[in-house]
C-alpha atoms as a PDB file:
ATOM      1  CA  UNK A   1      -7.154 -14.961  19.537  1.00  0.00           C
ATOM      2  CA  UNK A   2      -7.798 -11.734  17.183  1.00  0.00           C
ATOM      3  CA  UNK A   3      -4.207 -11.503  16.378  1.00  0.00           C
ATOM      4  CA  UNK A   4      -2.708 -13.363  12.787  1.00  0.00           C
ATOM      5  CA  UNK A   5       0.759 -14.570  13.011  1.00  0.00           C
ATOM      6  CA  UNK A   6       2.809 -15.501  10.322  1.00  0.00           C
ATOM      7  CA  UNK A   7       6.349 -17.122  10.087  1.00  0.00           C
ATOM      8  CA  UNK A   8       9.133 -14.237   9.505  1.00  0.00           C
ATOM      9  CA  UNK A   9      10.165 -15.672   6.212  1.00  0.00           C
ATOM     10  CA  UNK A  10       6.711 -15.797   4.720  1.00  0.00           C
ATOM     11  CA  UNK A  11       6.151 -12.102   5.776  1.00  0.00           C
ATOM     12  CA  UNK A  12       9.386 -10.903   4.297  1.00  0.00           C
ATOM     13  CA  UNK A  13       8.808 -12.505   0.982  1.00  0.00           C
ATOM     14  CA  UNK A  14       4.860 -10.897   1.035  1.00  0.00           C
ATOM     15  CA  UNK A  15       6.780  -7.303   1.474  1.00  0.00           C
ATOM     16  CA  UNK A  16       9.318  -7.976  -1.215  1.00  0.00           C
ATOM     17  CA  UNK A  17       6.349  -9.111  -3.483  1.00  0.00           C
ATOM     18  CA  UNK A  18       4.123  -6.017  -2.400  1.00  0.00           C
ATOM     19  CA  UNK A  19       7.465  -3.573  -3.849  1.00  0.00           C
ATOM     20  CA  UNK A  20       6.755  -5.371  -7.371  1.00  0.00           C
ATOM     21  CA  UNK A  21       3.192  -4.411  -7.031  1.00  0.00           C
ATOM     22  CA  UNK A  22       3.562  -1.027  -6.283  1.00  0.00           C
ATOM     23  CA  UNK A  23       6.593  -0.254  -8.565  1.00  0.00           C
ATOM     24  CA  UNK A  24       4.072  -1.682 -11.426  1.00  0.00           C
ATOM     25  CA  UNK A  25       1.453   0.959 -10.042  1.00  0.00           C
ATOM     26  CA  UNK A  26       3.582   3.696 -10.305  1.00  0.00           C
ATOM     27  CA  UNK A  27       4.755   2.852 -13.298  1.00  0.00           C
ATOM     28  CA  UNK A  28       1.206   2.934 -14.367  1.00  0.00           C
ATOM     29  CA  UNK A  29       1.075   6.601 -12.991  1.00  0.00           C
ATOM     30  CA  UNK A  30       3.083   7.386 -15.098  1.00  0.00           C
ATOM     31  CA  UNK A  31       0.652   6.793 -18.022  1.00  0.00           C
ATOM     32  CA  UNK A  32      -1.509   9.693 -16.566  1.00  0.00           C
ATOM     33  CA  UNK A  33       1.823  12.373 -17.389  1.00  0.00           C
ATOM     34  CA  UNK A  34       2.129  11.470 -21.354  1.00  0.00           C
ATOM     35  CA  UNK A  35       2.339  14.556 -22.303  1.00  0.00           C
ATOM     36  CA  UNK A  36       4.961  15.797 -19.371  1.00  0.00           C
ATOM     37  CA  UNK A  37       7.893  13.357 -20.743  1.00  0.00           C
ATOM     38  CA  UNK A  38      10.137  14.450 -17.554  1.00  0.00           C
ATOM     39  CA  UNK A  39       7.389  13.242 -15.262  1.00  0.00           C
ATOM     40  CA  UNK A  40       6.320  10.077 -17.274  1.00  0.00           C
ATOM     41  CA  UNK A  41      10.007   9.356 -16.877  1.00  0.00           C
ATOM     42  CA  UNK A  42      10.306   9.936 -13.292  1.00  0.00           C
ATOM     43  CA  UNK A  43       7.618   7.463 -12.595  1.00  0.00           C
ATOM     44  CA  UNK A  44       9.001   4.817 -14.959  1.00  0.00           C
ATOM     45  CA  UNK A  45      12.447   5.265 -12.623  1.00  0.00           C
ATOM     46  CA  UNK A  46      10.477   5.218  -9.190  1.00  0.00           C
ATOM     47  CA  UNK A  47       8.769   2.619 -10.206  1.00  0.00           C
ATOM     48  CA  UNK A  48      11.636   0.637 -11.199  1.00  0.00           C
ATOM     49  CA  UNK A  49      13.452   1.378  -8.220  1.00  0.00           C
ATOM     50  CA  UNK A  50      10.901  -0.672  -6.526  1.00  0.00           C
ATOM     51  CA  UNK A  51      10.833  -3.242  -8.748  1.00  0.00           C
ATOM     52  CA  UNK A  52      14.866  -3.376  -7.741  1.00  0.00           C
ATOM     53  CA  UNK A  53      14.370  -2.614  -4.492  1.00  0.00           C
ATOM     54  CA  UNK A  54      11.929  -6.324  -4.116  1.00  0.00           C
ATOM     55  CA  UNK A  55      14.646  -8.062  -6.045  1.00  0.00           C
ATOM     56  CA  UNK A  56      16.806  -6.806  -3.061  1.00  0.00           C
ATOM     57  CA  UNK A  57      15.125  -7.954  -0.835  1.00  0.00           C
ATOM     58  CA  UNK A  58      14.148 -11.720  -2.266  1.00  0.00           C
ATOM     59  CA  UNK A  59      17.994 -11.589  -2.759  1.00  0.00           C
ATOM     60  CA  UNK A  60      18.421 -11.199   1.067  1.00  0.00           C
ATOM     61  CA  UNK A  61      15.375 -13.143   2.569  1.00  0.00           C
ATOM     62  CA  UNK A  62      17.232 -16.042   0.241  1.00  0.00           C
ATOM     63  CA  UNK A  63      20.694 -15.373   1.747  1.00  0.00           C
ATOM     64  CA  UNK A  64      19.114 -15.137   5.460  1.00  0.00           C
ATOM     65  CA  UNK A  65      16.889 -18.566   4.600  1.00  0.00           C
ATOM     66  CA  UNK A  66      20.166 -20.771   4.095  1.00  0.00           C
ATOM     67  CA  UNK A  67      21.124 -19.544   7.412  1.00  0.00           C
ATOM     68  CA  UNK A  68      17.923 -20.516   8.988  1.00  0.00           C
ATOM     69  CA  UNK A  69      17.326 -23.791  11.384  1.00  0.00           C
ATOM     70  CA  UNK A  70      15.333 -26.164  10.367  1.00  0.00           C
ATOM     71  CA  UNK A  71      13.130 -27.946  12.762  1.00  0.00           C
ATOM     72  CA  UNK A  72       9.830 -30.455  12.142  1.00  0.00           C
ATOM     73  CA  UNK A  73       6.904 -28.813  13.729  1.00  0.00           C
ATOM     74  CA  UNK A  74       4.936 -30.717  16.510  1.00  0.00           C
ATOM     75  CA  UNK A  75       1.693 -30.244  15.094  1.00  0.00           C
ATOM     76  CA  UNK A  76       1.747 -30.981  11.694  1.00  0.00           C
ATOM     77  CA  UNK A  77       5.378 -32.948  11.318  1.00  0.00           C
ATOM     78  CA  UNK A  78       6.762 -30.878   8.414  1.00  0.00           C
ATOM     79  CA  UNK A  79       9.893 -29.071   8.007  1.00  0.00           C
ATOM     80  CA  UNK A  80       9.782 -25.619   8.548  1.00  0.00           C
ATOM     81  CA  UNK A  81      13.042 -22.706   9.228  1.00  0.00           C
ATOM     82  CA  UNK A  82      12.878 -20.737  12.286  1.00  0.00           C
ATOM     83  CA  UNK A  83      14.150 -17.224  12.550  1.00  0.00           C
ATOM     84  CA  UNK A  84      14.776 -15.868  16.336  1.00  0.00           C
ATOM     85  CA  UNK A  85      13.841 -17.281  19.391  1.00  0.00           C
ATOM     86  CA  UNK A  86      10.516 -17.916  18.090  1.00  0.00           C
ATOM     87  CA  UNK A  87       8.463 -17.834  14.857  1.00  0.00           C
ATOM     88  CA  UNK A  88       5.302 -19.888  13.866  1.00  0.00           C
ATOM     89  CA  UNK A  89       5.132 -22.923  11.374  1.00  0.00           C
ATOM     90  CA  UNK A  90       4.845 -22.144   7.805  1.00  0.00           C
ATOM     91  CA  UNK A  91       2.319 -24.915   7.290  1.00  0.00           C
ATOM     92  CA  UNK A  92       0.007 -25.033  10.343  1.00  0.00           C
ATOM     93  CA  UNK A  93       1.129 -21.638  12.220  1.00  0.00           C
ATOM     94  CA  UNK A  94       2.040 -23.240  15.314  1.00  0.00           C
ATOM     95  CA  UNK A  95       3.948 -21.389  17.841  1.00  0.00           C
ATOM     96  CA  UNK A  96       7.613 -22.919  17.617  1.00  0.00           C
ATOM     97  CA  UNK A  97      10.568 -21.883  20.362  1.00  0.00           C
ATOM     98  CA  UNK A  98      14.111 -23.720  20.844  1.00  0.00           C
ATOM     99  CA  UNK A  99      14.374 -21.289  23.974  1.00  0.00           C
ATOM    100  CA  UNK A 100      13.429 -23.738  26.968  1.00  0.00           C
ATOM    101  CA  UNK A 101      12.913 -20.339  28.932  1.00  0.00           C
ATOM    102  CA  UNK A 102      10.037 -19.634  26.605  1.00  0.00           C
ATOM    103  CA  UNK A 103       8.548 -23.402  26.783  1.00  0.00           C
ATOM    104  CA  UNK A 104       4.465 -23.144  27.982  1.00  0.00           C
ATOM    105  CA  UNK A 105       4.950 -18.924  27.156  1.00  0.00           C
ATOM    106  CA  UNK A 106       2.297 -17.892  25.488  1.00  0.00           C
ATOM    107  CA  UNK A 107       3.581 -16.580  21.752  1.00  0.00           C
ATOM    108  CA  UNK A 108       4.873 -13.028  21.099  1.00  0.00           C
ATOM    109  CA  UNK A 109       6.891 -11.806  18.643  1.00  0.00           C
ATOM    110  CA  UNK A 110       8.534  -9.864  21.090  1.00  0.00           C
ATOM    111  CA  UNK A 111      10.592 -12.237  22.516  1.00  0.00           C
ATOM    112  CA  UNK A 112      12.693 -11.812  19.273  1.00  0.00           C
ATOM    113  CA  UNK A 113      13.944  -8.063  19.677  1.00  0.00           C
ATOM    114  CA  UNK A 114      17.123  -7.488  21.835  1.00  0.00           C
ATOM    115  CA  UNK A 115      15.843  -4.730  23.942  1.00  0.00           C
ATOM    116  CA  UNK A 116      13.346  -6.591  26.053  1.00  0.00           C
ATOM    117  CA  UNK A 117      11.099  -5.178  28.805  1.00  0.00           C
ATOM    118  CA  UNK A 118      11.707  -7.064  31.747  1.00  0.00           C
ATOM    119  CA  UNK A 119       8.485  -6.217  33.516  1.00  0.00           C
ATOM    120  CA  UNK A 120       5.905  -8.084  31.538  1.00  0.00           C
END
């Protein structure tokens, strides 16, 4: 109940947008070390290897989106992707699996990762 879910996409693409933010505040940083020019300029380049870094990463999450499936969620009939065994609707964040081991499971993310515990 406490715990947010979000699809895997959607949480990728909030990282890569969080790496513009910060490069930008570093950058910013840097305003503080005007008269140090070899620090201003260190900032500047941290903080646009951030900025590259994100554009890495959009670059990617775009790649690893065309590989995606595409299924219509059961709740609210739209087209969402699903990355993994399971993930949760963009639109209405309902659980989604195409695992029929999983069908009636309640949702965790860790049914995803290879290494499994078989106990719980």
């Amino acid at each position: 109940m406490g715990v947010k879910y979000s699809s895997k996409i959607n949480k990728i693409r909030t990282f890569a947008l969080s790496l513009i933010f910060i490069g930008f505040f570093v950058m910013y940083g840097g305003i503080f070390f005007r008269t140090s020019p070899i620090v201003m300029t260190i900032f500047m380049i941290l903080g646009l290897l951030f900025i590259i870094a994100s554009t890495v990463v959009y670059f990617w999450i775009g790649m690893l989106s065309t590989k995606t499936v595409q299924v219509v969620c059961p709740s609210c009939n739209k087209v969402t992707k699903m990355l993994g065994r399971v993930d949760i609707c963009m639109y209405c964040n309902e659980p989604l699996t195409l695992d029929p081991t999983l069908e009636g499971k309640e949702f965790d993310e860790k049914y995803n990762r290879k290494t499994r515990n078989k106990k719980s």
